[in-house]
Protein backbone atom coordinates (compact mmCIF):
# COMPACT_ATOMS: atom_id res chain seq x y z
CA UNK A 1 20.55 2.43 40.93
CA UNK A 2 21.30 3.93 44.01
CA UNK A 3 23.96 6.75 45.16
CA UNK A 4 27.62 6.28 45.45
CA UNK A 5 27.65 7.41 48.95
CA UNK A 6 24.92 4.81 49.84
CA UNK A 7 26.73 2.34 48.76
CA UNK A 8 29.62 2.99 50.57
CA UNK A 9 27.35 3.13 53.93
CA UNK A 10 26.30 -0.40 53.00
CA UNK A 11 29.31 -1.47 52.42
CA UNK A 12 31.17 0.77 56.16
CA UNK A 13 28.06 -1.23 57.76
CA UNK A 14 28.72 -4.88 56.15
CA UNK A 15 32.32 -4.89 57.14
CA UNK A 16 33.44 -2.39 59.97
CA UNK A 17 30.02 -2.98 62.22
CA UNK A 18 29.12 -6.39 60.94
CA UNK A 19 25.49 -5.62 60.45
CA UNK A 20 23.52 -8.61 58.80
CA UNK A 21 22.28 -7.76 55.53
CA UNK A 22 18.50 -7.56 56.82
CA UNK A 23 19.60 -4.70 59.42
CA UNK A 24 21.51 -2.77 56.88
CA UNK A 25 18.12 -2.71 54.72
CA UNK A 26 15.92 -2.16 57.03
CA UNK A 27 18.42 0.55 58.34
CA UNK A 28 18.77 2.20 55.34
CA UNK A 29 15.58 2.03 53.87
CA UNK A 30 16.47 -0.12 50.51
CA UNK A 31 15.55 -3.96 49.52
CA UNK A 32 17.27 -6.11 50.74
CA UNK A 33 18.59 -7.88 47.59
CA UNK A 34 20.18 -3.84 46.97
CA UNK A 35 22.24 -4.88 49.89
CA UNK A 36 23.38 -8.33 48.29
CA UNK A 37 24.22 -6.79 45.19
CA UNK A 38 26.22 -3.88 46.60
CA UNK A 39 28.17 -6.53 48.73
CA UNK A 40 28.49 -8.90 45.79
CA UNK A 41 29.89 -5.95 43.55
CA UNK A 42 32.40 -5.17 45.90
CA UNK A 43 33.91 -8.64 45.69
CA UNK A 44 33.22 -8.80 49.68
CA UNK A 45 33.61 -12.14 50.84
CA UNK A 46 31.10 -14.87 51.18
CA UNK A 47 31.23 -15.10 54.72
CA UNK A 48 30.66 -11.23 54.94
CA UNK A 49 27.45 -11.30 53.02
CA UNK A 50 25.77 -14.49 54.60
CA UNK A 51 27.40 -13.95 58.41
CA UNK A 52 25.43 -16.91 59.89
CA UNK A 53 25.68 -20.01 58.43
CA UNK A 54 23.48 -21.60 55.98
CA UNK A 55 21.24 -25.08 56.01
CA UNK A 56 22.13 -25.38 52.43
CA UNK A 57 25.86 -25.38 52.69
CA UNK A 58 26.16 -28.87 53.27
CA UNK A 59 24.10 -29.49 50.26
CA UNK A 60 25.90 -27.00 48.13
CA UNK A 61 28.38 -29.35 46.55
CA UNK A 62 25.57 -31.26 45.38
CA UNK A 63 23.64 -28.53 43.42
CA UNK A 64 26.52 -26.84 41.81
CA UNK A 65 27.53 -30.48 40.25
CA UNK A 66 23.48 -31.07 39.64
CA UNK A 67 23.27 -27.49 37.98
CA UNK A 68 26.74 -27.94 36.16
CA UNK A 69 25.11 -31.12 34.22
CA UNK A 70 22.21 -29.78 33.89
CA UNK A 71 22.08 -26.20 34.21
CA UNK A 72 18.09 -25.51 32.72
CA UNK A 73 17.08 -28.33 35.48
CA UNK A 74 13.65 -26.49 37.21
CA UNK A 75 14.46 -25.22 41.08
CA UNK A 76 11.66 -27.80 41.98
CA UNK A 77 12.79 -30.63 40.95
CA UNK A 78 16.01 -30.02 42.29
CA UNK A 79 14.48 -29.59 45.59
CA UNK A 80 12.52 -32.39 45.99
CA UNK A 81 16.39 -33.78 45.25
CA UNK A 82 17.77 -32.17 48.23
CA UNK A 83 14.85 -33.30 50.44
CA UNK A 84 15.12 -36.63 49.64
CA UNK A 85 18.98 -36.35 50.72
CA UNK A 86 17.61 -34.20 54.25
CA UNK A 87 17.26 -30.67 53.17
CA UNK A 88 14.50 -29.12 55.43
CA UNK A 89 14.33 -25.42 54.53
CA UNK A 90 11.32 -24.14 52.61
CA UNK A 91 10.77 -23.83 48.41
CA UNK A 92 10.70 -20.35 48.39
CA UNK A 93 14.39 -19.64 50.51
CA UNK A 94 15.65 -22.83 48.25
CA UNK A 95 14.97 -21.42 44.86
CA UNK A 96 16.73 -18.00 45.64
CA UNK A 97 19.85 -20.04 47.49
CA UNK A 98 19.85 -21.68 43.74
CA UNK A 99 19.84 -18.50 41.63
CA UNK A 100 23.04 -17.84 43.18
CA UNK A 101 24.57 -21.13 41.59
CA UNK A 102 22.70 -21.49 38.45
CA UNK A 103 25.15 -21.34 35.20
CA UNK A 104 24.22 -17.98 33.29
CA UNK A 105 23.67 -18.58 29.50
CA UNK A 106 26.75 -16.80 27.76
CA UNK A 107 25.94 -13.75 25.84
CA UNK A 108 25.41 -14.23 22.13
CA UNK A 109 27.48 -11.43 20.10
CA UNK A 110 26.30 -10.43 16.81
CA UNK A 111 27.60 -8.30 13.78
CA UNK A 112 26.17 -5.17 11.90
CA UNK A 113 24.84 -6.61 9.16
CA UNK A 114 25.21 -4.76 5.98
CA UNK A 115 23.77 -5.19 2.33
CA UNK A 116 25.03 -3.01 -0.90
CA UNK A 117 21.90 -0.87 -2.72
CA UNK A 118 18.57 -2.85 -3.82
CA UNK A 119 20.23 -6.14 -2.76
CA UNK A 120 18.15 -7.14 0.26
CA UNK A 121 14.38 -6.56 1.21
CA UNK A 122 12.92 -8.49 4.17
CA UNK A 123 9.83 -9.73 4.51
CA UNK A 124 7.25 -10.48 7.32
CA UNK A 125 3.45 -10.73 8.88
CA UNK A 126 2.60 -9.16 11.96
CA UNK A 127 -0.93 -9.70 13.74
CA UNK A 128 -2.86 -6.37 15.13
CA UNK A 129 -5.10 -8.84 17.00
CA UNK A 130 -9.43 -8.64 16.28
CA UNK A 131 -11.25 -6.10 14.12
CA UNK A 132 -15.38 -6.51 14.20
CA UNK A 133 -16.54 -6.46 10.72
CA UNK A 134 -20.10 -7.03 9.17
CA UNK A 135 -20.79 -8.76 12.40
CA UNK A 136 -18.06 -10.61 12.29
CA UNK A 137 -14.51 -10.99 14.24
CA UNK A 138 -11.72 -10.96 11.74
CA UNK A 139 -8.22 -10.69 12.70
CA UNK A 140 -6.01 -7.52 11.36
CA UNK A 141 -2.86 -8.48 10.08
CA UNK A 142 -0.18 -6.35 8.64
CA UNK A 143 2.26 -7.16 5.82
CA UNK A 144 5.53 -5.64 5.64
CA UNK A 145 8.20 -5.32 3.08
CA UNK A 146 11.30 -3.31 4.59
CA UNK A 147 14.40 -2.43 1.94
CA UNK A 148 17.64 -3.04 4.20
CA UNK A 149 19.95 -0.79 2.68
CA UNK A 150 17.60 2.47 2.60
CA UNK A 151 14.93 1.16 5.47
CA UNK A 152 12.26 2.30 3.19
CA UNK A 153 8.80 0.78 4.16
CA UNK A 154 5.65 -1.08 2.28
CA UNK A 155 2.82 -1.52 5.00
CA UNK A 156 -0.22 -2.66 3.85
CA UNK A 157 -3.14 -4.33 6.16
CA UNK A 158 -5.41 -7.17 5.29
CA UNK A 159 -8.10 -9.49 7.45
CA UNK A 160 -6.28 -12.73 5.90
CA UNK A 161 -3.10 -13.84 5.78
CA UNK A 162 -3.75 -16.87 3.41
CA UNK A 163 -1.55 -17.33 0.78
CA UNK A 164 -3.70 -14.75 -1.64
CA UNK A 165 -3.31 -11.83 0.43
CA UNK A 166 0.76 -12.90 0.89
CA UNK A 167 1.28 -12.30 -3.14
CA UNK A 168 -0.94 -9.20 -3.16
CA UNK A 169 0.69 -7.80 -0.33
CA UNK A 170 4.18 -8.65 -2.60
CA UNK A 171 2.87 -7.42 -5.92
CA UNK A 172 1.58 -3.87 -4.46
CA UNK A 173 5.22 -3.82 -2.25
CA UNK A 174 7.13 -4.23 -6.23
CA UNK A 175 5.06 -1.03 -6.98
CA UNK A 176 5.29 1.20 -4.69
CA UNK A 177 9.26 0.99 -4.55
CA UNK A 178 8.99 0.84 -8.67
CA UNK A 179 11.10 -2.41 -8.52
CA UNK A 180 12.31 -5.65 -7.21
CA UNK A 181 15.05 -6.80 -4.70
CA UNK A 182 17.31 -9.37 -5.44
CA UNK A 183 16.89 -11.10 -2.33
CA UNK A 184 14.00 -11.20 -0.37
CA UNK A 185 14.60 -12.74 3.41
CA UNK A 186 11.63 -14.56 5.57
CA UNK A 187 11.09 -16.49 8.34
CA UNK A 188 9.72 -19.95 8.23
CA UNK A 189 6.18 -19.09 7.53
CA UNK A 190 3.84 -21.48 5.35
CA UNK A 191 3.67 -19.10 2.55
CA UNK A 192 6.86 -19.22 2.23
CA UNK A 193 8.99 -22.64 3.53
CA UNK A 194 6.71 -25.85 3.23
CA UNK A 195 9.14 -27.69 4.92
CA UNK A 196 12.62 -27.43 6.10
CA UNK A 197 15.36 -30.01 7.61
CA UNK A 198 18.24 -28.30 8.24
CA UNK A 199 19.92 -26.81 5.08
CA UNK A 200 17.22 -28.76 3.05
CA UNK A 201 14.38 -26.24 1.93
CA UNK A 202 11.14 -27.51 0.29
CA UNK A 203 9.44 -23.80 -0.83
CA UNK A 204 5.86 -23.05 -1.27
CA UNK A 205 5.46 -23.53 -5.01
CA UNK A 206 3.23 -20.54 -5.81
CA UNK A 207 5.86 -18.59 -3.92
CA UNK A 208 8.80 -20.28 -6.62
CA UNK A 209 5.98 -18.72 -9.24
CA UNK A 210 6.52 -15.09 -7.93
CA UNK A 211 10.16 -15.12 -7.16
CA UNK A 212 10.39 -16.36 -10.87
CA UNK A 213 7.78 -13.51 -12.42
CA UNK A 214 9.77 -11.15 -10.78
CA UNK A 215 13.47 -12.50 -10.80
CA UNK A 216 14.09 -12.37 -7.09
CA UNK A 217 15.83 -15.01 -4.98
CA UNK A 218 13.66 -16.38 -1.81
CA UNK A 219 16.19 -16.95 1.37
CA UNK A 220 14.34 -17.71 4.59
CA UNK A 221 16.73 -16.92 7.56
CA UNK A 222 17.79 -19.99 9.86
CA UNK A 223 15.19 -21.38 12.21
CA UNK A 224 15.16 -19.34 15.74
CA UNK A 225 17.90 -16.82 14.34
CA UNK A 226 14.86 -13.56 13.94
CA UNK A 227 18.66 -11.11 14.19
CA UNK A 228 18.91 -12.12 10.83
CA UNK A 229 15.89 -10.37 9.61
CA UNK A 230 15.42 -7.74 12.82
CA UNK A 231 14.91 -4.93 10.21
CA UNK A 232 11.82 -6.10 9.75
CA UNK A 233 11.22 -6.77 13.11
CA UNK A 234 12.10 -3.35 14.16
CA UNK A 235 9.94 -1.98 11.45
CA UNK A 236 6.82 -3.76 12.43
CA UNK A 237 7.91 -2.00 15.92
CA UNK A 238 7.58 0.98 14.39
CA UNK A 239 4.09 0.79 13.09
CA UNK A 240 3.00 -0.17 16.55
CA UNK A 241 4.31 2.73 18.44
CA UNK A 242 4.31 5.26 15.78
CA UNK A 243 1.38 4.81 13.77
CA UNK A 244 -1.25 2.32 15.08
CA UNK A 245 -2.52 3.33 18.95
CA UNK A 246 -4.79 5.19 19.26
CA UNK A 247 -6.30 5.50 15.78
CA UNK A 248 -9.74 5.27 14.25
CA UNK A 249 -10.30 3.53 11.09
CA UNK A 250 -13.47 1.70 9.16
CA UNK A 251 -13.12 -1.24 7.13
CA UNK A 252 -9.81 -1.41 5.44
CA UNK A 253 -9.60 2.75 4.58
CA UNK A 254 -6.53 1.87 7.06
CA UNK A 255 -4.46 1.10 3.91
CA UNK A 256 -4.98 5.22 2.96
CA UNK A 257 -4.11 6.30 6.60
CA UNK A 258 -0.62 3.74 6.39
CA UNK A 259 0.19 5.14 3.10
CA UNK A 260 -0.35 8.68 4.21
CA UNK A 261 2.28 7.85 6.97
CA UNK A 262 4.39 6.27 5.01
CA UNK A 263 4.96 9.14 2.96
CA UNK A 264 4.54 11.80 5.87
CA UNK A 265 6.24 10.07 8.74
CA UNK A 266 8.52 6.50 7.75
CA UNK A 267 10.28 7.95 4.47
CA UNK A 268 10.58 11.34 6.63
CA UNK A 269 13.10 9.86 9.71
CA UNK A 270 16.46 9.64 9.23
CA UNK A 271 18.01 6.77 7.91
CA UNK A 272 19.02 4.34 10.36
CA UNK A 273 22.31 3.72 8.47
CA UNK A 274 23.14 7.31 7.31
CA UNK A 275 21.55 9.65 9.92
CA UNK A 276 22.66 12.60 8.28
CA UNK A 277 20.12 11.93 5.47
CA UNK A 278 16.24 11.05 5.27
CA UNK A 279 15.04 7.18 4.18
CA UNK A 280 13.76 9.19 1.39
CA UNK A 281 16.95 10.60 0.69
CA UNK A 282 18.62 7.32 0.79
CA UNK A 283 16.02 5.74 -1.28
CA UNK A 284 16.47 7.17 -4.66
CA UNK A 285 19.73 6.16 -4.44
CA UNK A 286 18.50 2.67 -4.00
CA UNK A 287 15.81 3.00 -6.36
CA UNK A 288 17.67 3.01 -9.36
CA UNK A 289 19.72 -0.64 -8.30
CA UNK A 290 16.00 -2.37 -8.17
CA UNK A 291 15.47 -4.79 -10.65
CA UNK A 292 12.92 -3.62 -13.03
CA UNK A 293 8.81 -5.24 -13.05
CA UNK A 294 7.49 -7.30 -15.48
CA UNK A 295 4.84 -6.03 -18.02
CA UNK A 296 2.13 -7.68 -16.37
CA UNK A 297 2.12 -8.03 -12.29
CA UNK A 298 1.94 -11.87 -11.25
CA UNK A 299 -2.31 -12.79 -10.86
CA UNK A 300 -2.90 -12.64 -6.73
CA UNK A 301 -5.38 -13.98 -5.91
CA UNK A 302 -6.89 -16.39 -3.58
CA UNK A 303 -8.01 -19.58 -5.37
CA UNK A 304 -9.83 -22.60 -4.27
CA UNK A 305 -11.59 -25.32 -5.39
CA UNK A 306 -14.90 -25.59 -3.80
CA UNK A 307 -17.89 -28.06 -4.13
CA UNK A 308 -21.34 -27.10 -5.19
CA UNK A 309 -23.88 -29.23 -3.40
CA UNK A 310 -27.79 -29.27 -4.06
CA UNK A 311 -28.40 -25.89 -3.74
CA UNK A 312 -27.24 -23.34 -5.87
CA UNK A 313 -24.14 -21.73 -3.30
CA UNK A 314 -20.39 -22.12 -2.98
CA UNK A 315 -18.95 -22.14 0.31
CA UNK A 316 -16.14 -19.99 0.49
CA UNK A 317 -14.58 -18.40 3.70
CA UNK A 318 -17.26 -19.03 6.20
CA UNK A 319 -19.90 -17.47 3.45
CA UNK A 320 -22.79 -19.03 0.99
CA UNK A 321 -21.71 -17.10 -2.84
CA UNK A 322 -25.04 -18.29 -5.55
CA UNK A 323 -24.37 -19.91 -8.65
CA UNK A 324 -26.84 -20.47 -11.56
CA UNK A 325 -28.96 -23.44 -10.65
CA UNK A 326 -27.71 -25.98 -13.15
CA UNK A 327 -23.64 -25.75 -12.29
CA UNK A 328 -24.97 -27.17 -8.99
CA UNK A 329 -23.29 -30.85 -7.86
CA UNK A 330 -19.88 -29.88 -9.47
CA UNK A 331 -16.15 -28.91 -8.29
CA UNK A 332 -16.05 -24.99 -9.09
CA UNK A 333 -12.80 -23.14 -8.84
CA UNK A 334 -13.55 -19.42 -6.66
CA UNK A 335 -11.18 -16.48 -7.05
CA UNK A 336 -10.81 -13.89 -4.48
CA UNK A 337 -8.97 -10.71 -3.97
CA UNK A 338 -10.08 -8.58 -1.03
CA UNK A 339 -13.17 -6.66 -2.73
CA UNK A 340 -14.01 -8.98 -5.22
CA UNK A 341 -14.78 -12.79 -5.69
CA UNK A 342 -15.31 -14.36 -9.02
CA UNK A 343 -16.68 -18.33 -9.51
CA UNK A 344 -14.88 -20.36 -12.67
CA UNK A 345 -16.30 -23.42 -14.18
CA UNK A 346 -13.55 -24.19 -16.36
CA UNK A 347 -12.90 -21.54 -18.27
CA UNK A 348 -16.40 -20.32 -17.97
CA UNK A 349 -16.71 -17.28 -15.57
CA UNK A 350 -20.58 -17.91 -14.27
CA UNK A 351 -21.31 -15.76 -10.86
CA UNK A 352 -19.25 -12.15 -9.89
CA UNK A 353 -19.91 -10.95 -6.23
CA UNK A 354 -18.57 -8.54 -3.61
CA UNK A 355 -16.21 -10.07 -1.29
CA UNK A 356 -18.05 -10.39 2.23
CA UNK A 357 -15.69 -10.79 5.68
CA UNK A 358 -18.27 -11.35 7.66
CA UNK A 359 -19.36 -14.27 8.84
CA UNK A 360 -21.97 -17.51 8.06
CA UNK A 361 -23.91 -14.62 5.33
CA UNK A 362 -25.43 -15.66 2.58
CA UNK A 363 -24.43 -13.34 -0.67
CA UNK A 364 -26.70 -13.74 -3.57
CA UNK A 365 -27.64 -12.62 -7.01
CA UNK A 366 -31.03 -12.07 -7.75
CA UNK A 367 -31.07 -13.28 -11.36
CA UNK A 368 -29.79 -16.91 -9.85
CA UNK A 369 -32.52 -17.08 -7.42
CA UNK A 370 -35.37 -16.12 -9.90
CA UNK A 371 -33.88 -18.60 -12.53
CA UNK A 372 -34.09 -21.28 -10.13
CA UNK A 373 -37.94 -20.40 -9.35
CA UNK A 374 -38.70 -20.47 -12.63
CA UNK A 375 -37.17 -23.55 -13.30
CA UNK A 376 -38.73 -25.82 -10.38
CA UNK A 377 -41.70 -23.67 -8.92
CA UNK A 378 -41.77 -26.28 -6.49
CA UNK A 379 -39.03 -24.48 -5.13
CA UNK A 380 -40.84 -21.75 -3.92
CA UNK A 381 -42.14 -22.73 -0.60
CA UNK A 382 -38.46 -23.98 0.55
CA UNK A 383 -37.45 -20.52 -0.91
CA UNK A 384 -39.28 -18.64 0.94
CA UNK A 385 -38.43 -20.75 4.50
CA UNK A 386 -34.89 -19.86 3.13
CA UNK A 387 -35.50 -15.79 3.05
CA UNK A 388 -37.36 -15.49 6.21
CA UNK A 389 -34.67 -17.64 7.91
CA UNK A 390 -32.16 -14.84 6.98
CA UNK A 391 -33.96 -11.97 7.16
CA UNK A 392 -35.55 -12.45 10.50
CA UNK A 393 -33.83 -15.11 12.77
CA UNK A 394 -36.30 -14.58 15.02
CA UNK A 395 -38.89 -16.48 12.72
CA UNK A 396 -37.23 -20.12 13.97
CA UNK A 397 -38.85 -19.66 17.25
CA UNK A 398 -42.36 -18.55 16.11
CA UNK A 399 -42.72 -21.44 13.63
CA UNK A 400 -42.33 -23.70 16.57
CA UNK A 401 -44.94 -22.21 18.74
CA UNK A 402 -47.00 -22.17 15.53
CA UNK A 403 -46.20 -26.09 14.85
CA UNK A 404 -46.71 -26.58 19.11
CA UNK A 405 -49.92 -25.20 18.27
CA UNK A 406 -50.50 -26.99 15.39
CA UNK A 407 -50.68 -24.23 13.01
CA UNK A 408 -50.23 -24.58 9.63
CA UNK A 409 -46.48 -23.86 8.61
CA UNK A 410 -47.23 -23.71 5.15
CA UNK A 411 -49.75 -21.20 5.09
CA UNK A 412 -47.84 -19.15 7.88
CA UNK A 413 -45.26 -19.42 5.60
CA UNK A 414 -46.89 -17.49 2.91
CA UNK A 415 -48.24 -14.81 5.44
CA UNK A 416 -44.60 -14.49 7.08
CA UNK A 417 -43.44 -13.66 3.11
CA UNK A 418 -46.07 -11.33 2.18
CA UNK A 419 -45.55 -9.29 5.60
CA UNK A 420 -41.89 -9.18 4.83
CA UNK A 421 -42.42 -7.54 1.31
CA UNK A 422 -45.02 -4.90 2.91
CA UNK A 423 -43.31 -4.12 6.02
CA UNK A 424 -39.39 -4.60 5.76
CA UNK A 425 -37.38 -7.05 7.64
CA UNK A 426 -36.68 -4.90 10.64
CA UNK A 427 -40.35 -4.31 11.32
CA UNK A 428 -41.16 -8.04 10.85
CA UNK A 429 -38.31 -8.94 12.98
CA UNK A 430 -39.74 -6.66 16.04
CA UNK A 431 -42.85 -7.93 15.83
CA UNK A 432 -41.95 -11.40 16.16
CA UNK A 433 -39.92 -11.10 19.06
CA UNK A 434 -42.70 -9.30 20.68
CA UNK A 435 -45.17 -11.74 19.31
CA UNK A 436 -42.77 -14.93 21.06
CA UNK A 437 -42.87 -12.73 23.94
CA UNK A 438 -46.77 -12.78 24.06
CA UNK A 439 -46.70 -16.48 23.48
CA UNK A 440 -49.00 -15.15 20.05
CA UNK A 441 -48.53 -17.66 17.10
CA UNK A 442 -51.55 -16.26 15.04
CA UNK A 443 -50.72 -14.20 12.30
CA UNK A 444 -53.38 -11.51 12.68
CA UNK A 445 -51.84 -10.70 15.79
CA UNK A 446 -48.57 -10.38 14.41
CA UNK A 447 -50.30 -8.01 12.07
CA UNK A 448 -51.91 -6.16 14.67
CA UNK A 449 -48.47 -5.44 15.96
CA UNK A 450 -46.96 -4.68 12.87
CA UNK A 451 -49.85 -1.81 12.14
CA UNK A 452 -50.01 -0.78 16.01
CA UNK A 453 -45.96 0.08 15.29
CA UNK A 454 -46.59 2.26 12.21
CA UNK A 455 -49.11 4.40 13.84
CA UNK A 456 -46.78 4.91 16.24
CA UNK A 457 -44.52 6.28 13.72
CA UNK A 458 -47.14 8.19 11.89
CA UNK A 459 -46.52 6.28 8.57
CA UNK A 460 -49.20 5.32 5.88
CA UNK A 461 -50.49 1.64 5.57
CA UNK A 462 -48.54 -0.32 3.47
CA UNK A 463 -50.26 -0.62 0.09
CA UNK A 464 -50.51 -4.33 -1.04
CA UNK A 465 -52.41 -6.43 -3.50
CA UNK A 466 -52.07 -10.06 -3.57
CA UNK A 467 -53.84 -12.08 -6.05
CA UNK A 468 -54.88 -15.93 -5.39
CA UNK A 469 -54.76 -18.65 -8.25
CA UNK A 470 -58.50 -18.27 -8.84
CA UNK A 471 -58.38 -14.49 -8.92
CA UNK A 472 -55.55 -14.81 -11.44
CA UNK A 473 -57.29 -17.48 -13.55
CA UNK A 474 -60.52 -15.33 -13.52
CA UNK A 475 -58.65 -12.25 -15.12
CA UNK A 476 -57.20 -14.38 -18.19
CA UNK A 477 -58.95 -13.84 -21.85
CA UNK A 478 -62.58 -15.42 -22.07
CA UNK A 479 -62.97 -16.75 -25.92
CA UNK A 480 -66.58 -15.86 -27.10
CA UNK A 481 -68.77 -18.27 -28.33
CA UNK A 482 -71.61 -17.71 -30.80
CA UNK A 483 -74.89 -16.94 -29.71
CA UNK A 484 -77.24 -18.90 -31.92
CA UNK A 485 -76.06 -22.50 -29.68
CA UNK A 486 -78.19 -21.24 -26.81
CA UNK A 487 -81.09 -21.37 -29.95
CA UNK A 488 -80.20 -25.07 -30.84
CA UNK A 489 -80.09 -25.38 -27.15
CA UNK A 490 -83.67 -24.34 -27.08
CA UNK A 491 -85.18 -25.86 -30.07
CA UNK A 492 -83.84 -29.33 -29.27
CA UNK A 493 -85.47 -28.90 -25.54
CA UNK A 494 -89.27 -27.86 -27.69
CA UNK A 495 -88.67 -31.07 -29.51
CA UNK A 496 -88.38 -33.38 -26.64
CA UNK A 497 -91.43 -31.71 -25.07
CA UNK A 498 -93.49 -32.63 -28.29
């Protein structure tokens, strides 16, 4: 904006001296497009504004019918039109000439919308972009659950938005307002709409499943109309401005810190619809008009089928889970919540584990491993590939200069395993890379190395004792034999000598 009384000057210059509208700018000290506005505002004529004539304005009838048929037509296209019919001014002048003359879209009007007490609740995902976890990059998604008569907030955070986390998010929202909507609004997510053409809705059935457990009518809002569920949207605004920048947070503790400002800061502002009272305020009046929860909350819970191959794991989420060694080759059904992951054959529960988000990790249970050894001691040599693999990725590379070398793998195996139990991964792992670095592929020298680090740390050798096959056979249980054969043995050798 710019003062009344410069205006006015603009306008003195424009029509009393006749000053182009580049002068008057320049003069002033303003753009130049200030100058076009001012004159446009003040209905001066055409002529005044654009005192010498144009190139264009033989062309002009031409691009107001072209833009009146088809008014979203690009400003290139429609000069390459004009040059074909002799237009020889330059893109850039041409697309601001065309500005001028392009239709403007007519304002869309809407009405307040408003909903009676623990009718409507709207629902929605938002995405917080990457989070690094357990050497991973997960995305950080929120889900929100907004009550539209008191504006009372749910915000909980999650690294999946698959359709697991979507009913927890739901089931924890019932609880924390100590009820249920009657209608709960979405957009035309997955979770929710499967498909849609026009008025025809085909829902998610596992989201039929909740609304049903809970006695709530699903409505998603009509495609490319987000008004219809902007208190949401302005919710989800909210959170970004007022509680996520700038704010420090491990793993999903997150949830505590949103709750915290839930209660300290949301349910604390004044109600959007009554701003004489807090949301707080306004929601126990709501919170009586909720429909009441179940006895049980509805099972959430991620659950897919997933196919055990030859080796004892179940792929799930970019990570290996272990199963007991004879439920291997079969279709097993995992469950997952965000801590926790079970594995179902049937109805037999057969491996528990702690839900990992990291990536391409292998999660295992000791007992499934050491059942599996027992079983098929060939397995041992492959196992122990397997550990070092994980343990020290470093170990790929130094088995090829070994094999380059021809080493023996198998017996560099064994060493690599038996260094790993004495010295720790870490220390094994250091060694290697310094042992690749040296072009080394002999095992004493990774030793050396090893040792050579731990005086450097002033810690006492590692105390190990590894027993061979023959030391192990040598230690079992002699049966004694009587002593009067080695008599018989004698007598019968007097005998032949007679």
């Amino acid at each position: 904006m710019i003062p009344d009384e410069t205006a006015a000057e603009i306008i003195r210059l424009a029509q009393a001296e006749k000053w182009p509208v580049g002068t008057i700018a320049s003069q002033i000290g303003v753009h130049h497009s200030v100058v076009t506005r001012v004159l446009g505002e003040q209905a001066i004529a055409q002529d005044i504004v654009r005192i010498r004539p144009s190139i264009i304005d033989p062309y002009l009838p031409f691009v107001k019918d072209t833009l009146a048929k088809y008014p979203r037509l690009p400003a290139s296209r429609l000069y390459q039109m004009v040059a074909e019919r002799g237009y020889k001014g330059a893109p850039d002048h041409f697309r601001s000439l065309v500005s001028r003359y392009r239709p403007k879209p007519t304002a869309e009007a809407y009405m307040r919308l408003r909903t009676l007490p623990g009718e409507q609740a709207q629902v929605d995902w938002a995405d917080f972009g990457k989070y690094e976890i357990e050497g991973a990059s997960r995305r950080l998604y929120a889900f929100v659950m907004v009550l539209s008569y008191s504006r009372s907030v749910f915000l909980k955070f999650s690294l999946s938005a698959a359709m697991g986390a979507f009913l927890r998010g739901h089931v924890e929202a019932f609880e924390h307002f100590g009820g249920v909507a009657r209608t709960l609004q979405y957009d035309n997510l997955k979770s929710a709409v499967l498909e849609r053409v026009g008025d025809a809705i085909r829902f998610n059935p596992t989201l039929l499943e909740l609304a049903t457990h809970y006695r709530y009518l699903p409505k998603p809002v009509a495609v490319a109309r987000g008004n219809e569920k902007g208190r949401v949207e302005r919710a989800i605004q909210y959170v970004r401005t007022s509680f996520f920048p700038a704010r420090t947070y491990r793993d999903l503790d997150l949830n505590a810190q949103a709750a915290a400002w839930v209660r300290e800061i949301a349910d604390q502002r004044p109600c959007p619809g009554d701003r004489r009272r807090k949301v707080c305020e306004v929601f126990l009046d709501e919170r009586d008009r909720l429909l009441p929860l179940p006895a049980d909350p509805f099972p959430a819970e991620d659950r897919v089928v997933a196919h055990a191959g030859k080796t004892p794991y179940v792929r799930f989420d970019l990570n290996d889970y272990s199963i007991p060694h004879d439920r291997v080759r079969r279709s097993l059904t995992v469950h997952a919540t965000d801590r926790s992951l079970r594995i179902v054959d049937g109805h037999d529960l057969i491996a528990s584990h702690a839900r990992c988000w990291g990536k391409g990790k292998q999660i295992e249970d000791a007992s499934h491993i050491e059942a599996l050894a027992e079983a098929k001691t060939q397995a041992r040599e492959a196992r122990g590939m397997d550990r070092l693999h994980h343990a020290c990725p470093s170990c790929k590379a130094f088995f090829r200069l070994v094999a380059e070398r021809g080493g023996n793998l198998g017996a560099t195996t064994v060493g690599l395993t038996r260094l790993l139990d004495s010295f720790g991964a870490d220390a094994v792992e250091a060694a290697l890379v310094k042992a690749i670095e040296n072009q080394t592929s002999h095992l004493g020298a990774l030793r050396h190395l090893l040792d050579h680090d731990r005086q450097l740390r002033s810690q006492p050798p590692p105390v190990e004792l590894h027993l061979s096959e023959q030391a192990l056979a040598l230690s079992r249980p002699v049966r004694p034999h009587a002593l009067s054969t080695y008599d018989q043995l004698r007598h019968g050798g007097d005998s032949h000598e007679e």
